[in-house]
PDB file of N, CA and C in Angstrom:
ATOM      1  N   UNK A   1      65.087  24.407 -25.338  1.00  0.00           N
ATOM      2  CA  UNK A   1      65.811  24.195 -26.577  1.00  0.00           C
ATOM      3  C   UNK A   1      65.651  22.750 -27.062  1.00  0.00           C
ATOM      4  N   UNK A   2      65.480  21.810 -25.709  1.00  0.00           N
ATOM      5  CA  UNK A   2      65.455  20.551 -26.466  1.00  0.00           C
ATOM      6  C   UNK A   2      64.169  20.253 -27.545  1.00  0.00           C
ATOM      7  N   UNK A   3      63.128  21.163 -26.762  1.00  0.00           N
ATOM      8  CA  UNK A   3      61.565  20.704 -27.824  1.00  0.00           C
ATOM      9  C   UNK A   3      61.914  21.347 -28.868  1.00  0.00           C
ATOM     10  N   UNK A   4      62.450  22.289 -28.799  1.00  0.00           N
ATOM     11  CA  UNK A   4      62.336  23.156 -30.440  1.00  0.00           C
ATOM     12  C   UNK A   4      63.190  22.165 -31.519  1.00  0.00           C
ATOM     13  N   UNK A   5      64.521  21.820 -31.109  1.00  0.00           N
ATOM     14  CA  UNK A   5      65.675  21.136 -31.913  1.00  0.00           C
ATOM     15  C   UNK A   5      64.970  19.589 -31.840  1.00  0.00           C
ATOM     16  N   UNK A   6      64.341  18.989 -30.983  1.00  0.00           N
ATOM     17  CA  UNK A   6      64.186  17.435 -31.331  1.00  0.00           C
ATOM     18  C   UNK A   6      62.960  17.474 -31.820  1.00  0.00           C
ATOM     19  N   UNK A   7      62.004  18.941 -32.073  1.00  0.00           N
ATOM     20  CA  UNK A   7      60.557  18.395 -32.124  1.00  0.00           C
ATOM     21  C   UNK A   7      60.311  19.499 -33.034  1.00  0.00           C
ATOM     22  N   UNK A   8      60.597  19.393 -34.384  1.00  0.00           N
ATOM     23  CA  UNK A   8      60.317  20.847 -35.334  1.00  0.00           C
ATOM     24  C   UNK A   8      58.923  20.773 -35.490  1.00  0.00           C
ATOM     25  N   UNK A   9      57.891  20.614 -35.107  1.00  0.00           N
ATOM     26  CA  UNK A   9      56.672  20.382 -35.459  1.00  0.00           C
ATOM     27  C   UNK A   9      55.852  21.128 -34.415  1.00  0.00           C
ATOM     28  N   UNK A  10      56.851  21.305 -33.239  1.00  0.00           N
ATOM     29  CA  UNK A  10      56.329  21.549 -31.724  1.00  0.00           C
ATOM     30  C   UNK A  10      55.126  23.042 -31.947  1.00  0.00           C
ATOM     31  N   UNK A  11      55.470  23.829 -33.193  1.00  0.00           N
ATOM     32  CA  UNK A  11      53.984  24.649 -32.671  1.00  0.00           C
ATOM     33  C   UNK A  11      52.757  24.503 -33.236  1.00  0.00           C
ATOM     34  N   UNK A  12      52.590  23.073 -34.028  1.00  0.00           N
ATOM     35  CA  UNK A  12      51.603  22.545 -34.606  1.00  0.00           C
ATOM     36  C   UNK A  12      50.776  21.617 -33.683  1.00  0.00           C
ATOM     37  N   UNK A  13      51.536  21.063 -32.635  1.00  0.00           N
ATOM     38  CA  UNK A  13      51.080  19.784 -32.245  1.00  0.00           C
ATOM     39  C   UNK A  13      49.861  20.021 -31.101  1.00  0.00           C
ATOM     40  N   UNK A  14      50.279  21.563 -30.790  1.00  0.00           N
ATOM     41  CA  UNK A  14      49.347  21.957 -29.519  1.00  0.00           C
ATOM     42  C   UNK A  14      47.933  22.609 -30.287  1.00  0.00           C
ATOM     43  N   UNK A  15      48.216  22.636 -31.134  1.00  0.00           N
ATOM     44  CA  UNK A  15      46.825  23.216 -32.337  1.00  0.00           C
ATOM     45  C   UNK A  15      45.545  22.272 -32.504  1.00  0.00           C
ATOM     46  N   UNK A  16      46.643  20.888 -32.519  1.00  0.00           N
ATOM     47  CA  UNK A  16      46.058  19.554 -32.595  1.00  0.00           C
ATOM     48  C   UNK A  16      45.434  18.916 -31.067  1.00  0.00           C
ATOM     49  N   UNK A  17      45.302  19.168 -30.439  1.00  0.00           N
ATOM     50  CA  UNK A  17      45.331  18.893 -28.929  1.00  0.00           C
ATOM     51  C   UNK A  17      44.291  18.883 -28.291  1.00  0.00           C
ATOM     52  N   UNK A  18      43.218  18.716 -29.080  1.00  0.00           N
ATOM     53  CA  UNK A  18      41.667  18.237 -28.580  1.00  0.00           C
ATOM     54  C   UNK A  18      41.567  18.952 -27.564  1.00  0.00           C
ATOM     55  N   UNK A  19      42.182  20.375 -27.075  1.00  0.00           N
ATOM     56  CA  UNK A  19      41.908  21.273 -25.707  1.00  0.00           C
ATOM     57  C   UNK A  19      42.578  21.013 -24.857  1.00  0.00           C
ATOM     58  N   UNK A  20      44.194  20.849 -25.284  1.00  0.00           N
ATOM     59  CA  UNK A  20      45.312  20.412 -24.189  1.00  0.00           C
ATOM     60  C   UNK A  20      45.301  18.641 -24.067  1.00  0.00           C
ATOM     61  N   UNK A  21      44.932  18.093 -24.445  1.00  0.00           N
ATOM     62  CA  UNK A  21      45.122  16.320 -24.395  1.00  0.00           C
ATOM     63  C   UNK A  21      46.058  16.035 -25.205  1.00  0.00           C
ATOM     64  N   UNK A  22      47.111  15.201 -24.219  1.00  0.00           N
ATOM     65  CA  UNK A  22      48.472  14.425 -24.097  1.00  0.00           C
ATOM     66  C   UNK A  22      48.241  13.371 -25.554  1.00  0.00           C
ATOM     67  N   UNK A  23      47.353  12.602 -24.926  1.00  0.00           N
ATOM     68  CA  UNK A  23      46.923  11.783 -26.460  1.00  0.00           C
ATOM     69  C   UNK A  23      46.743  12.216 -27.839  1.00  0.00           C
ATOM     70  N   UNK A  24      46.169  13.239 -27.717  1.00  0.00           N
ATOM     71  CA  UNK A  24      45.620  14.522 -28.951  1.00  0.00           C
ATOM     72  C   UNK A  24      47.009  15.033 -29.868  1.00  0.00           C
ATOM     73  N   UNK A  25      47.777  15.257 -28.837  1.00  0.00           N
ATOM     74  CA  UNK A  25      49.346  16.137 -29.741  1.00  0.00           C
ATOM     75  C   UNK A  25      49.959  14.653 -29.830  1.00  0.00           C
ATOM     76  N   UNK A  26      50.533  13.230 -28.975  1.00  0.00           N
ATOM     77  CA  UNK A  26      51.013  12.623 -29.542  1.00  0.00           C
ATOM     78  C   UNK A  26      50.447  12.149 -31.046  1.00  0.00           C
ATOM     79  N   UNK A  27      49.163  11.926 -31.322  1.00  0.00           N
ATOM     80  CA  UNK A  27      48.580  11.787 -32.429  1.00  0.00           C
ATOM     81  C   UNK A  27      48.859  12.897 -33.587  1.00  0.00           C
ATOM     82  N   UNK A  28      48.944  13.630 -32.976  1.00  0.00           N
ATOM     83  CA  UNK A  28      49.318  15.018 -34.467  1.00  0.00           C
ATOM     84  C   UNK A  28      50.766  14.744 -34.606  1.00  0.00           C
ATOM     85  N   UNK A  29      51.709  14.466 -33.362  1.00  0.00           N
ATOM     86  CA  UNK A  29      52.974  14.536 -33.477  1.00  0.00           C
ATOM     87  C   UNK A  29      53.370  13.597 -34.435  1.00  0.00           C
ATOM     88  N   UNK A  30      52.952  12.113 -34.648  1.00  0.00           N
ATOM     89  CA  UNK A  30      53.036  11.156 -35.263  1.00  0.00           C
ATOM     90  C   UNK A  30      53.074  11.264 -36.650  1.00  0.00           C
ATOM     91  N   UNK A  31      51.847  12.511 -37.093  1.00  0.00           N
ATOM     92  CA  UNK A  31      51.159  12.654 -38.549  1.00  0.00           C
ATOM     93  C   UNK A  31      52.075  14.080 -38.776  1.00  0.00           C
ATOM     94  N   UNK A  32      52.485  15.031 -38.403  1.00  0.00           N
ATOM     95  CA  UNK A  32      53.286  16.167 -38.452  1.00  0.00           C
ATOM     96  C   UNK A  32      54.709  15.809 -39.420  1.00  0.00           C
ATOM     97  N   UNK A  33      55.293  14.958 -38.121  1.00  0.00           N
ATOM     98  CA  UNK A  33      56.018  14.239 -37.855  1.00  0.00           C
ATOM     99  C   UNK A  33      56.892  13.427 -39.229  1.00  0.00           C
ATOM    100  N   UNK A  34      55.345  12.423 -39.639  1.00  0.00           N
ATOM    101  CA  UNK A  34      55.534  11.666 -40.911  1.00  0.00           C
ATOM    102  C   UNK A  34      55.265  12.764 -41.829  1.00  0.00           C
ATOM    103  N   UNK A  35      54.515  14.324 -42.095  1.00  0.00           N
ATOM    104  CA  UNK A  35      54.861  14.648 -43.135  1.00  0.00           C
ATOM    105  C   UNK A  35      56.124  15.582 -43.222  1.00  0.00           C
ATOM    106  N   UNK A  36      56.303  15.753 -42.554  1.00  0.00           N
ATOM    107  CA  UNK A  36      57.999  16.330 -42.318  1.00  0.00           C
ATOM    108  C   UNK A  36      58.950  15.555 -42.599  1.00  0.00           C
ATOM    109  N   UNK A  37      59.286  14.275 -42.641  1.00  0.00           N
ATOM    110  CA  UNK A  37      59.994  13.345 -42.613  1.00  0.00           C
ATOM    111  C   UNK A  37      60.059  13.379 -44.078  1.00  0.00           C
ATOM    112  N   UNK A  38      58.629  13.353 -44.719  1.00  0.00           N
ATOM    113  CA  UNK A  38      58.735  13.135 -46.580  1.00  0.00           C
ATOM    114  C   UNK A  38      58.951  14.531 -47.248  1.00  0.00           C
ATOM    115  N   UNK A  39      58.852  15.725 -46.188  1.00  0.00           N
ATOM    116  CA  UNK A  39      59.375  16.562 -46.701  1.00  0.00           C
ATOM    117  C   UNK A  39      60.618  16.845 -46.884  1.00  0.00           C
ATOM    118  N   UNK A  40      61.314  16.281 -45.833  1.00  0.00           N
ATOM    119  CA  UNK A  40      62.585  16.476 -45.960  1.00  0.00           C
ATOM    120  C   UNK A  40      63.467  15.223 -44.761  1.00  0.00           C
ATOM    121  N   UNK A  41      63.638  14.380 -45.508  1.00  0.00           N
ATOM    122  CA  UNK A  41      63.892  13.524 -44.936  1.00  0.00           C
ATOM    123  C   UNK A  41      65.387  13.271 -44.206  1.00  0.00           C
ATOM    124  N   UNK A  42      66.063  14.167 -44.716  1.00  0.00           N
ATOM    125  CA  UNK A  42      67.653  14.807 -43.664  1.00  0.00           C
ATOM    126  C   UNK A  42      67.346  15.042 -42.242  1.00  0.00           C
ATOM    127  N   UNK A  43      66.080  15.368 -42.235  1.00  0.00           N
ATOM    128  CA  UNK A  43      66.122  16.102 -40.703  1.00  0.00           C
ATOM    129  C   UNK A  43      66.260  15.163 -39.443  1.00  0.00           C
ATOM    130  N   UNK A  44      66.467  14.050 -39.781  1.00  0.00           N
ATOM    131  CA  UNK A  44      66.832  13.368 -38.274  1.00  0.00           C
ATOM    132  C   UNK A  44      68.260  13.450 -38.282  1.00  0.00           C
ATOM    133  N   UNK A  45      68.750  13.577 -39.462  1.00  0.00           N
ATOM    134  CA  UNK A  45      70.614  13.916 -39.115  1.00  0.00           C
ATOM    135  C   UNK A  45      70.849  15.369 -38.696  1.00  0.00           C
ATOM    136  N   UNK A  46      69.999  16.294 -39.476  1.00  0.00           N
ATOM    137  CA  UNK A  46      69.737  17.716 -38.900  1.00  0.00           C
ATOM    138  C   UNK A  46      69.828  18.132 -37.794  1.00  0.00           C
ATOM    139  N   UNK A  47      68.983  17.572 -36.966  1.00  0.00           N
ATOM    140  CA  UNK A  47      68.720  17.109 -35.333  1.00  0.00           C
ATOM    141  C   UNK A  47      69.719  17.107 -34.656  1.00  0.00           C
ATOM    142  N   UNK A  48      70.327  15.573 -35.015  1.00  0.00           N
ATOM    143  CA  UNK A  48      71.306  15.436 -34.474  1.00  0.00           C
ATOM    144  C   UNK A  48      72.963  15.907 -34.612  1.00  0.00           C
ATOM    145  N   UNK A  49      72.730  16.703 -35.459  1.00  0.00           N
ATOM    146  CA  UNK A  49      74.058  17.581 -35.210  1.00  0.00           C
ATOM    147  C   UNK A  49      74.156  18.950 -34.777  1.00  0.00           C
ATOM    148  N   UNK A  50      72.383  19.216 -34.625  1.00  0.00           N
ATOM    149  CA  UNK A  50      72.074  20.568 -34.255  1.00  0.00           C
ATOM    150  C   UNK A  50      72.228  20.047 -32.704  1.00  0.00           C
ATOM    151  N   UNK A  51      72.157  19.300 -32.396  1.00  0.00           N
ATOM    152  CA  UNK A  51      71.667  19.129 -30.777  1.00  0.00           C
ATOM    153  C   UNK A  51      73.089  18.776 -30.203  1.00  0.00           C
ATOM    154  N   UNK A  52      73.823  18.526 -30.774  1.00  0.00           N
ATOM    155  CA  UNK A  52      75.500  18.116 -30.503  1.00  0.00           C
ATOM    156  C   UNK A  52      76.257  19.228 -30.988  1.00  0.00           C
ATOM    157  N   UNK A  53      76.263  20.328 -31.925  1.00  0.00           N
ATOM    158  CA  UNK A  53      76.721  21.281 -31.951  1.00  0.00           C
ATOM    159  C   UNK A  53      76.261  22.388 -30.476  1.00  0.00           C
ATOM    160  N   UNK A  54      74.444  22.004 -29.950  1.00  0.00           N
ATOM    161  CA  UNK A  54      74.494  22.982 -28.918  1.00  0.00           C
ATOM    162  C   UNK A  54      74.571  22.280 -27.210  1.00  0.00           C
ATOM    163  N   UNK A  55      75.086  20.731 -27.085  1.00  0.00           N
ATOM    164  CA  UNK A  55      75.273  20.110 -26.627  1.00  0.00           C
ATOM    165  C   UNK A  55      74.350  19.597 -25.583  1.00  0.00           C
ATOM    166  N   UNK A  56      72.909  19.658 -26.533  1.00  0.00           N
ATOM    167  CA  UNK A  56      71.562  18.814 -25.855  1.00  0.00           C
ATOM    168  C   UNK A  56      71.605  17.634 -26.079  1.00  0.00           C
ATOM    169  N   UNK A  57      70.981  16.581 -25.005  1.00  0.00           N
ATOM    170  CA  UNK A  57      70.913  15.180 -24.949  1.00  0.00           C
ATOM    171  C   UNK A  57      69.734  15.738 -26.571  1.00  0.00           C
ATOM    172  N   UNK A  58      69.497  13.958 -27.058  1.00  0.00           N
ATOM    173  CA  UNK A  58      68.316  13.805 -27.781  1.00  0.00           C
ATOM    174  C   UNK A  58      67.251  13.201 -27.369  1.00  0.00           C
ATOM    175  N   UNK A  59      66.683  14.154 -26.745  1.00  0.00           N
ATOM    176  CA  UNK A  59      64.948  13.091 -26.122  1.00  0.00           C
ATOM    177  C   UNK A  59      64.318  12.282 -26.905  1.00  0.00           C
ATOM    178  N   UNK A  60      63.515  11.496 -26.257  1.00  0.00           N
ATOM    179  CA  UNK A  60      62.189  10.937 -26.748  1.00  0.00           C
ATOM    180  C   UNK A  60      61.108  11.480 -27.619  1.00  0.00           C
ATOM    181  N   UNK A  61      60.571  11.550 -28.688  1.00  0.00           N
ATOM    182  CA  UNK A  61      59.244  12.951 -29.021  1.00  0.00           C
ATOM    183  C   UNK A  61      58.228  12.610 -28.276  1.00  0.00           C
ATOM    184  N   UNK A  62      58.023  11.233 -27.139  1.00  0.00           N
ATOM    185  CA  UNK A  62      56.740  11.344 -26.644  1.00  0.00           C
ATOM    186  C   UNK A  62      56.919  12.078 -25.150  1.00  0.00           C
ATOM    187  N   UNK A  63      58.311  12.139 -25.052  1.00  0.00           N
ATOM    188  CA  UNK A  63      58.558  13.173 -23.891  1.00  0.00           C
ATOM    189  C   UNK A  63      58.666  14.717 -24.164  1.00  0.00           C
ATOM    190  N   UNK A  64      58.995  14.939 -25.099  1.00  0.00           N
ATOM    191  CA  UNK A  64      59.297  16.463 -25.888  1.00  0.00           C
ATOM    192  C   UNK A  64      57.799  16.601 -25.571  1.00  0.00           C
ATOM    193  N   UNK A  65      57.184  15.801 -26.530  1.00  0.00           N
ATOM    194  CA  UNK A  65      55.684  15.950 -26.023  1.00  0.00           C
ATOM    195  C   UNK A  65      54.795  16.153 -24.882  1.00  0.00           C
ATOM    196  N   UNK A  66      55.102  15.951 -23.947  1.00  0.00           N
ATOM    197  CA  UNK A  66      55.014  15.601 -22.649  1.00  0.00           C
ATOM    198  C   UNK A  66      55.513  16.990 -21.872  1.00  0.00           C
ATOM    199  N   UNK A  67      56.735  17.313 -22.540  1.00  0.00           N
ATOM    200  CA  UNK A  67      56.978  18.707 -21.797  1.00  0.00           C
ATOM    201  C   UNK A  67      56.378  19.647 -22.620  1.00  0.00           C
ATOM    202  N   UNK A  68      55.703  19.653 -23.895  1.00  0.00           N
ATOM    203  CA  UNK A  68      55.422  20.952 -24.730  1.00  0.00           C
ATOM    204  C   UNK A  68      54.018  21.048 -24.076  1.00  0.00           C
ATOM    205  N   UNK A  69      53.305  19.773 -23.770  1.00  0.00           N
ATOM    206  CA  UNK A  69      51.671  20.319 -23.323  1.00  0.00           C
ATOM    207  C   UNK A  69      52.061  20.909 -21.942  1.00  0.00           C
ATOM    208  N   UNK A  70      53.038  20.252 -20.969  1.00  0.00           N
ATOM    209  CA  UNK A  70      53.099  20.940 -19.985  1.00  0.00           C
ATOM    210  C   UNK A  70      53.189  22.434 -19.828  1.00  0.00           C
ATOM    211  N   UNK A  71      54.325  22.495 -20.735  1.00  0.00           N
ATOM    212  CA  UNK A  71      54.694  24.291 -20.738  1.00  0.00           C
ATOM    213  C   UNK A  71      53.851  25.028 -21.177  1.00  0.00           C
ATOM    214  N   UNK A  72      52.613  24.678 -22.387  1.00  0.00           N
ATOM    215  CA  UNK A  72      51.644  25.165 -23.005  1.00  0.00           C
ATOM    216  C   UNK A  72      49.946  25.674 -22.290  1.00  0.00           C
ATOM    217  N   UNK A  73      50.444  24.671 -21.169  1.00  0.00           N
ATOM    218  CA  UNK A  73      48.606  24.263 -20.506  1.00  0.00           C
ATOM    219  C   UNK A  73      48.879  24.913 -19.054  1.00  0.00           C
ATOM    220  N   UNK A  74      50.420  25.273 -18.826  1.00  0.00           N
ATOM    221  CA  UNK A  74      50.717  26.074 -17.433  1.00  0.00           C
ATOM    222  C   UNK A  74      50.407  27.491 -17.208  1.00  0.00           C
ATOM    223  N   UNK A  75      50.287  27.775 -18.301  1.00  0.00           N
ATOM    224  CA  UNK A  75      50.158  29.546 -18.328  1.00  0.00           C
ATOM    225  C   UNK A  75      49.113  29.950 -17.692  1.00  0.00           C
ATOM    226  N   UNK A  76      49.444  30.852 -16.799  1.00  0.00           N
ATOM    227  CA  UNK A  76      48.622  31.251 -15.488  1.00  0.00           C
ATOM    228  C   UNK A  76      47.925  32.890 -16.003  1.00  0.00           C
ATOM    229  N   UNK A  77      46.459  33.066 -16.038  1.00  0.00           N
ATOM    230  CA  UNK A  77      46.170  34.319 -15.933  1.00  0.00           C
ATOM    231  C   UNK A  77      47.409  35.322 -15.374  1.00  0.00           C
ATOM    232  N   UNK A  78      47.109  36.487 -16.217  1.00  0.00           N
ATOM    233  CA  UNK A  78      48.786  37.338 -15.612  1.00  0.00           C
ATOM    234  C   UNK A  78      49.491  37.266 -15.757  1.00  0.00           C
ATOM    235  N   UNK A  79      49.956  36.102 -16.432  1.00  0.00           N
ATOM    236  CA  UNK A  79      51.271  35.724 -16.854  1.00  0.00           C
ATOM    237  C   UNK A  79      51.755  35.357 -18.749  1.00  0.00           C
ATOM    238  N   UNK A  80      50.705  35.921 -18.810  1.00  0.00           N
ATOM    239  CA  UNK A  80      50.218  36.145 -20.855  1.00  0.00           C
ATOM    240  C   UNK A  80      51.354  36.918 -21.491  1.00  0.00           C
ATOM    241  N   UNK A  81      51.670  36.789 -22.271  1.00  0.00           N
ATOM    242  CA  UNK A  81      52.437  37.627 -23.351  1.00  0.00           C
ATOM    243  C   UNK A  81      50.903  38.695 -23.929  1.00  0.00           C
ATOM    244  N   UNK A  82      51.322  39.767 -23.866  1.00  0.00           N
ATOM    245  CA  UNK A  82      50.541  40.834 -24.386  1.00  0.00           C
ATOM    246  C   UNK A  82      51.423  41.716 -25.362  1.00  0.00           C
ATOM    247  N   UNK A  83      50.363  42.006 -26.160  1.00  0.00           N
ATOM    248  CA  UNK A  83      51.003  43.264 -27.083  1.00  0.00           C
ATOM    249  C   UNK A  83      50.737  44.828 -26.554  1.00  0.00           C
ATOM    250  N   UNK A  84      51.184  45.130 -27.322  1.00  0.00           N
ATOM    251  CA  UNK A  84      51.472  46.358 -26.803  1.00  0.00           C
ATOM    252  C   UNK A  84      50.398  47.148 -26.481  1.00  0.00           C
ATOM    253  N   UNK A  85      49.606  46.855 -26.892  1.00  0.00           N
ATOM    254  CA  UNK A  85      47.888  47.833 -26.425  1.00  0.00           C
ATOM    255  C   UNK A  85      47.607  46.872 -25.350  1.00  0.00           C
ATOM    256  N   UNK A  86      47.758  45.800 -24.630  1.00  0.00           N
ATOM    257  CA  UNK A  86      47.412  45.313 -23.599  1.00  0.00           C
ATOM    258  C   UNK A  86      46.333  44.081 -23.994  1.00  0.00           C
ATOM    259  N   UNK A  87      46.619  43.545 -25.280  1.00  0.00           N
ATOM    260  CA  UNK A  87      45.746  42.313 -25.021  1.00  0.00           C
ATOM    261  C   UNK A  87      46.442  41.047 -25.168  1.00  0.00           C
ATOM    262  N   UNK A  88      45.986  40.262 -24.704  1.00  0.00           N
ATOM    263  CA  UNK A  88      46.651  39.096 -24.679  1.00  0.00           C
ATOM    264  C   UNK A  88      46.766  37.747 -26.042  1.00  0.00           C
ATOM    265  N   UNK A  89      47.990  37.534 -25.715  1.00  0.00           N
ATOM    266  CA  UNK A  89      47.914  36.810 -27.131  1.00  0.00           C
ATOM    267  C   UNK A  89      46.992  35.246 -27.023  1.00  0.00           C
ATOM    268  N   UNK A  90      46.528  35.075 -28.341  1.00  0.00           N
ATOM    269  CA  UNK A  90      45.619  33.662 -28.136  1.00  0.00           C
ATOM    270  C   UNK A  90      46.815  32.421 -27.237  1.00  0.00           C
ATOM    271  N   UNK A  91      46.036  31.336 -26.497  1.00  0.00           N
ATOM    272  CA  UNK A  91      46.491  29.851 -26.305  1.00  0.00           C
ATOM    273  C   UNK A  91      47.104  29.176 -27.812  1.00  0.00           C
ATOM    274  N   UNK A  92      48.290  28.858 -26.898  1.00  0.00           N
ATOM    275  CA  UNK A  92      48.853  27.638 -27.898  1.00  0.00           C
ATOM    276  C   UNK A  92      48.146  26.953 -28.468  1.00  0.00           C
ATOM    277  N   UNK A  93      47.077  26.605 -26.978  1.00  0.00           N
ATOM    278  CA  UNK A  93      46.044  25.036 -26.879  1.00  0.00           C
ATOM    279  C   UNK A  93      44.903  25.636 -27.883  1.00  0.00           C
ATOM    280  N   UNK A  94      44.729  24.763 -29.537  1.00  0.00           N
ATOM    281  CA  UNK A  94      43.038  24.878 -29.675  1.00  0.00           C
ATOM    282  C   UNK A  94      42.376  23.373 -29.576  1.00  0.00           C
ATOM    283  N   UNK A  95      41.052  23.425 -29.684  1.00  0.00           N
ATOM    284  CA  UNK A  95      40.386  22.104 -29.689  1.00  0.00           C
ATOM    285  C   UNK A  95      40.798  21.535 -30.512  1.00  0.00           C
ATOM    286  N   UNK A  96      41.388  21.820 -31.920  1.00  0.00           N
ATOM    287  CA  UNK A  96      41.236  20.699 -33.447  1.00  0.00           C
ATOM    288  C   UNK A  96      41.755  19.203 -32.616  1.00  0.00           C
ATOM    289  N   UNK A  97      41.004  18.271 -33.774  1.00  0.00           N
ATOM    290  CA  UNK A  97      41.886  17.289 -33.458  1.00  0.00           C
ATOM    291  C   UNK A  97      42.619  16.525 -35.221  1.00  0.00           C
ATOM    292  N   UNK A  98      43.495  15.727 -34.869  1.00  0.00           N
ATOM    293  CA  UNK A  98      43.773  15.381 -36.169  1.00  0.00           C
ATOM    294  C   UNK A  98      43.389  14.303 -36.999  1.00  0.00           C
ATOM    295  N   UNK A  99      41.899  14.194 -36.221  1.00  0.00           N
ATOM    296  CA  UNK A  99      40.841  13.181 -37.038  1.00  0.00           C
ATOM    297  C   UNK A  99      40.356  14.325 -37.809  1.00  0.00           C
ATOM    298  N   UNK A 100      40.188  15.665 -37.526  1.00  0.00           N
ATOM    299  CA  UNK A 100      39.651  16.754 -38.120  1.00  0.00           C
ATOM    300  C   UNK A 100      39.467  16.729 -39.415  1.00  0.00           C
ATOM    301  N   UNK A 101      40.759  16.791 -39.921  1.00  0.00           N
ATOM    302  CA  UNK A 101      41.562  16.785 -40.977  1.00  0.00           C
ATOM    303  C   UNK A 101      41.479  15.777 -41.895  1.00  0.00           C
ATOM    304  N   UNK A 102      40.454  16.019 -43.319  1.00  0.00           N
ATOM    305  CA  UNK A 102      39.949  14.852 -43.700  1.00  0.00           C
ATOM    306  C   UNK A 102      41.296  14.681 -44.892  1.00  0.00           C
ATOM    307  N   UNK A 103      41.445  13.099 -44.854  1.00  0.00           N
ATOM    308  CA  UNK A 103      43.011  12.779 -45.181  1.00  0.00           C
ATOM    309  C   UNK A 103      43.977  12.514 -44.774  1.00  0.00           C
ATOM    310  N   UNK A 104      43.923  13.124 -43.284  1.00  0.00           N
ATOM    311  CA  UNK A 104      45.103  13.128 -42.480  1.00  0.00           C
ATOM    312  C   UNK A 104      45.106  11.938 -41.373  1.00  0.00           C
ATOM    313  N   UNK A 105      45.412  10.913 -42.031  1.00  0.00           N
ATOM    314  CA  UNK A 105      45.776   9.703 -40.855  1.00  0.00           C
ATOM    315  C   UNK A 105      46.588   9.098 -41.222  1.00  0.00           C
ATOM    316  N   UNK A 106      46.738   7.828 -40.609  1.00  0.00           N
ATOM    317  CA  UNK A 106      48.333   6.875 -40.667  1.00  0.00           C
ATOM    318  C   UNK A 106      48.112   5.831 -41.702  1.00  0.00           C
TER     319      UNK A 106
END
């Protein structure tokens, strides 16, 4: 709960992730991050009353980060979410990176 509520960006950042690299999602997280912020720039009070209404500390995002590649890059053959005909759903993790993305820097 804490990545989802401190890190609204969290299922973008693993997209960004140069193939699971720590460096890769903090870099998307940064640029996500800043365009979320100009989208709607409430959301750090958002946060924090969502996370005190469900009575989560407020992490770090380079630790949110830190636990989203973990939880993302752990998934063990066999242990896949499948649909109902039996195939497995794609990785969180793709290669992009967010140099990719022409425009998209700091």
């Amino acid at each position: 709960m804490e990545i989802i509520t401190g890190l609204a960006v969290w299922q973008d950042c693993p997209k960004f992730s140069g193939d699971g690299s720590l460096e890769a999602m903090e870099a998307a997280a940064v640029l996500l991050e800043r365009d979320l912020m100009r989208d709607e720039p409430e959301i750090a009070e958002h946060r924090a009353r969502l996370a005190a209404a469900l009575s989560l500390r407020q992490v770090p995002v380079l630790e949110l980060i830190a636990r989203l590649r973990d939880a993302v890059t752990s998934t063990q053959t066999g242990h896949m979410v499948v649909t109902e005909s039996g195939d497995e759903y794609a990785s969180l993790v793709d290669t992009f990176l967010s140099a990719d993305i022409p425009g998209w820097l700091l």
